[in-house]
C-alpha atoms as a PDB file:
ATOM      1  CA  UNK A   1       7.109  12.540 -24.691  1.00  0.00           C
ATOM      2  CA  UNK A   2       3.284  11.503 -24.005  1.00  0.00           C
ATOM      3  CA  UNK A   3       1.271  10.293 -26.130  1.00  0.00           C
ATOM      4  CA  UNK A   4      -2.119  12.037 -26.720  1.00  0.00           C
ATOM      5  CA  UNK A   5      -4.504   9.676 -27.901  1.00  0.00           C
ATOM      6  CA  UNK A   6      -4.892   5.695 -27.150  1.00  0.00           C
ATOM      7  CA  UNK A   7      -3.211   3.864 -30.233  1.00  0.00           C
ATOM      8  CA  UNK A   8      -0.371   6.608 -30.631  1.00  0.00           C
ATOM      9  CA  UNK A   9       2.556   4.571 -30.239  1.00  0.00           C
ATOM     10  CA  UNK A  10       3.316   1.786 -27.711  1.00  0.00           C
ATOM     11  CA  UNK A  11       0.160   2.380 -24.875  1.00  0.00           C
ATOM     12  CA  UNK A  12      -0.166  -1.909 -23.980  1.00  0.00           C
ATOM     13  CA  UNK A  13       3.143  -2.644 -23.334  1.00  0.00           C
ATOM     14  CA  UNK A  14       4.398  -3.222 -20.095  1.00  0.00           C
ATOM     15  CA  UNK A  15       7.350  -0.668 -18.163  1.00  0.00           C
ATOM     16  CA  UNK A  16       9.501  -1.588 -15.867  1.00  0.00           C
ATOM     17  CA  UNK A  17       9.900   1.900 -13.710  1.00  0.00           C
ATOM     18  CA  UNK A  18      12.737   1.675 -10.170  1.00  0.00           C
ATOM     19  CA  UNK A  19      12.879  -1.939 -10.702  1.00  0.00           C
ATOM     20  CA  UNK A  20       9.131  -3.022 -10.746  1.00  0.00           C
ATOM     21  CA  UNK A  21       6.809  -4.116 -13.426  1.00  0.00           C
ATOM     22  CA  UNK A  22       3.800  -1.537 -14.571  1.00  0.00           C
ATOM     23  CA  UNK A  23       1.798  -3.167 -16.413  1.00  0.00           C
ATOM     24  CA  UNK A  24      -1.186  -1.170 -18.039  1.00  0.00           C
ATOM     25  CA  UNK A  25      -4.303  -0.764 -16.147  1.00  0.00           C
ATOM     26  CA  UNK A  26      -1.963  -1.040 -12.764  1.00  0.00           C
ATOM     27  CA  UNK A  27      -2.360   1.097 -10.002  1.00  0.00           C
ATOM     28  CA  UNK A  28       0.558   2.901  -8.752  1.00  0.00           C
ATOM     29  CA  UNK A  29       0.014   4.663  -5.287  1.00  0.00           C
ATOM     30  CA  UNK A  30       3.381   6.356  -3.868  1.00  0.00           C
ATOM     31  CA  UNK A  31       3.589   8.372  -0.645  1.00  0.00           C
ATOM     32  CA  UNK A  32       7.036   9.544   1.610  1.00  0.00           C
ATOM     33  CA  UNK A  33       7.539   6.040   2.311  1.00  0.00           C
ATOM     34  CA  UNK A  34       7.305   4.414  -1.005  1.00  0.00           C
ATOM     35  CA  UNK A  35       5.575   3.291  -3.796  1.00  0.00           C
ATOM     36  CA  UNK A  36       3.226   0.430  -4.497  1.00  0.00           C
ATOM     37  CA  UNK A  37       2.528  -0.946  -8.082  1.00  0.00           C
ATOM     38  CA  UNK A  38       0.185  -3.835  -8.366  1.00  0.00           C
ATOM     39  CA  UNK A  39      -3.453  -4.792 -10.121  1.00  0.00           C
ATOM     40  CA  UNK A  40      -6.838  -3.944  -8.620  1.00  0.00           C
ATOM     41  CA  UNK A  41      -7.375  -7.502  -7.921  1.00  0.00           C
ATOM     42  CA  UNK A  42      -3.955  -7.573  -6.505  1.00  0.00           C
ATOM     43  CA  UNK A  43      -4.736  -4.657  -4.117  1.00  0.00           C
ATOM     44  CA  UNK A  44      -8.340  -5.485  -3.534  1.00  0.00           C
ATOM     45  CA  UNK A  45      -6.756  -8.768  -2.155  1.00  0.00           C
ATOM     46  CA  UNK A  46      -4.942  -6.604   0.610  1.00  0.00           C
ATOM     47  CA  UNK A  47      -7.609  -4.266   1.516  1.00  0.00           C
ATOM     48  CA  UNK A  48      -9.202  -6.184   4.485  1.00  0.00           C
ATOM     49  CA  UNK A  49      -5.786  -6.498   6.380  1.00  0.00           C
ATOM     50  CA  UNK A  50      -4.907  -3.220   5.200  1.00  0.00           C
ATOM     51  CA  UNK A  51      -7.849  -2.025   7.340  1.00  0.00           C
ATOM     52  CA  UNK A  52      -7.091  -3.901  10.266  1.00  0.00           C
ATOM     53  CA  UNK A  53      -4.199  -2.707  10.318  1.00  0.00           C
ATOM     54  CA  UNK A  54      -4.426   1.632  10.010  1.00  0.00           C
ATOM     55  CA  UNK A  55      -7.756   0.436  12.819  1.00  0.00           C
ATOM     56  CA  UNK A  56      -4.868  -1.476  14.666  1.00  0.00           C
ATOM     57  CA  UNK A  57      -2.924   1.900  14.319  1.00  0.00           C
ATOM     58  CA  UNK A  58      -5.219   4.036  15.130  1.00  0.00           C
ATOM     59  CA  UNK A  59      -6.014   2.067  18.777  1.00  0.00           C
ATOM     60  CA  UNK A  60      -2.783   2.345  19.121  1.00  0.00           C
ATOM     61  CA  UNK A  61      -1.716   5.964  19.064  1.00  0.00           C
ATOM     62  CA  UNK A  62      -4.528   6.799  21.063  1.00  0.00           C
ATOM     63  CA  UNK A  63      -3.572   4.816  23.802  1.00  0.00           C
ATOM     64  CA  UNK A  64       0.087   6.646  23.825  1.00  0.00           C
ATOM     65  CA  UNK A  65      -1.628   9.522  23.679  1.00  0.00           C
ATOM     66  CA  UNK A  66      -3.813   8.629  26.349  1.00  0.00           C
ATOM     67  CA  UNK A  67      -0.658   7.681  28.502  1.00  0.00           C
ATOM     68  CA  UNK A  68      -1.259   4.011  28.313  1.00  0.00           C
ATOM     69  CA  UNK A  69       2.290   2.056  27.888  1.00  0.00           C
ATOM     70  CA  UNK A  70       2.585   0.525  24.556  1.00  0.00           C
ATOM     71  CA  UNK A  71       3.521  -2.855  25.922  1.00  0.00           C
ATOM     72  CA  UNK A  72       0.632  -3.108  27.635  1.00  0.00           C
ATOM     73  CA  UNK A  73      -1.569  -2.644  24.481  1.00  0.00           C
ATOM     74  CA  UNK A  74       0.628  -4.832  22.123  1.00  0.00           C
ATOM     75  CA  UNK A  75       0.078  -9.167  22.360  1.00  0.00           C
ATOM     76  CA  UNK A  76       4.087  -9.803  22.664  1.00  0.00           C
ATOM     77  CA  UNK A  77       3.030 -12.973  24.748  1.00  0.00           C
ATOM     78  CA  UNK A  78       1.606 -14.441  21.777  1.00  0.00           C
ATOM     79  CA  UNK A  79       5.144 -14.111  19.747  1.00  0.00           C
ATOM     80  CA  UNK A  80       7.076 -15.603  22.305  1.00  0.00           C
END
């Protein structure tokens, strides 16, 4: 069931949901491709490389879109 107010049973205890840890106050976030559980610090930790990343992303697809060869936009010399 739910509970309807604050107090009403068991509301500070943590839940382990598909093998992860929800703790209260967590964010969960889920999409098609998952879901992410974790604490605003936690995420707030992330959120810089997150960004680089979807900007990373972004570049990227409009380069294909553009016609540009993906190998020519990507730094594989630097992983060799």
């Amino acid at each position: 069931g739910t509970v309807q107010f604050p107090g009403e049973g068991i509301d500070v205890a943590p839940v382990i949901c598909g093998g992860a840890t929800v703790s209260p106050g967590d964010i969960v976030f889920g999409d098609a491709y998952g879901v992410l559980v974790g604490s605003a610090e936690a995420f707030e930790t992330c959120l810089h490389d997150a960004e680089n990343i979807s900007a990373m992303e972004q570049q990227l697809m409009k380069g294909i879109k553009m016609g540009v060869c993906l190998h020519s936009m990507m730094n594989f010399a630097e992983h060799l």
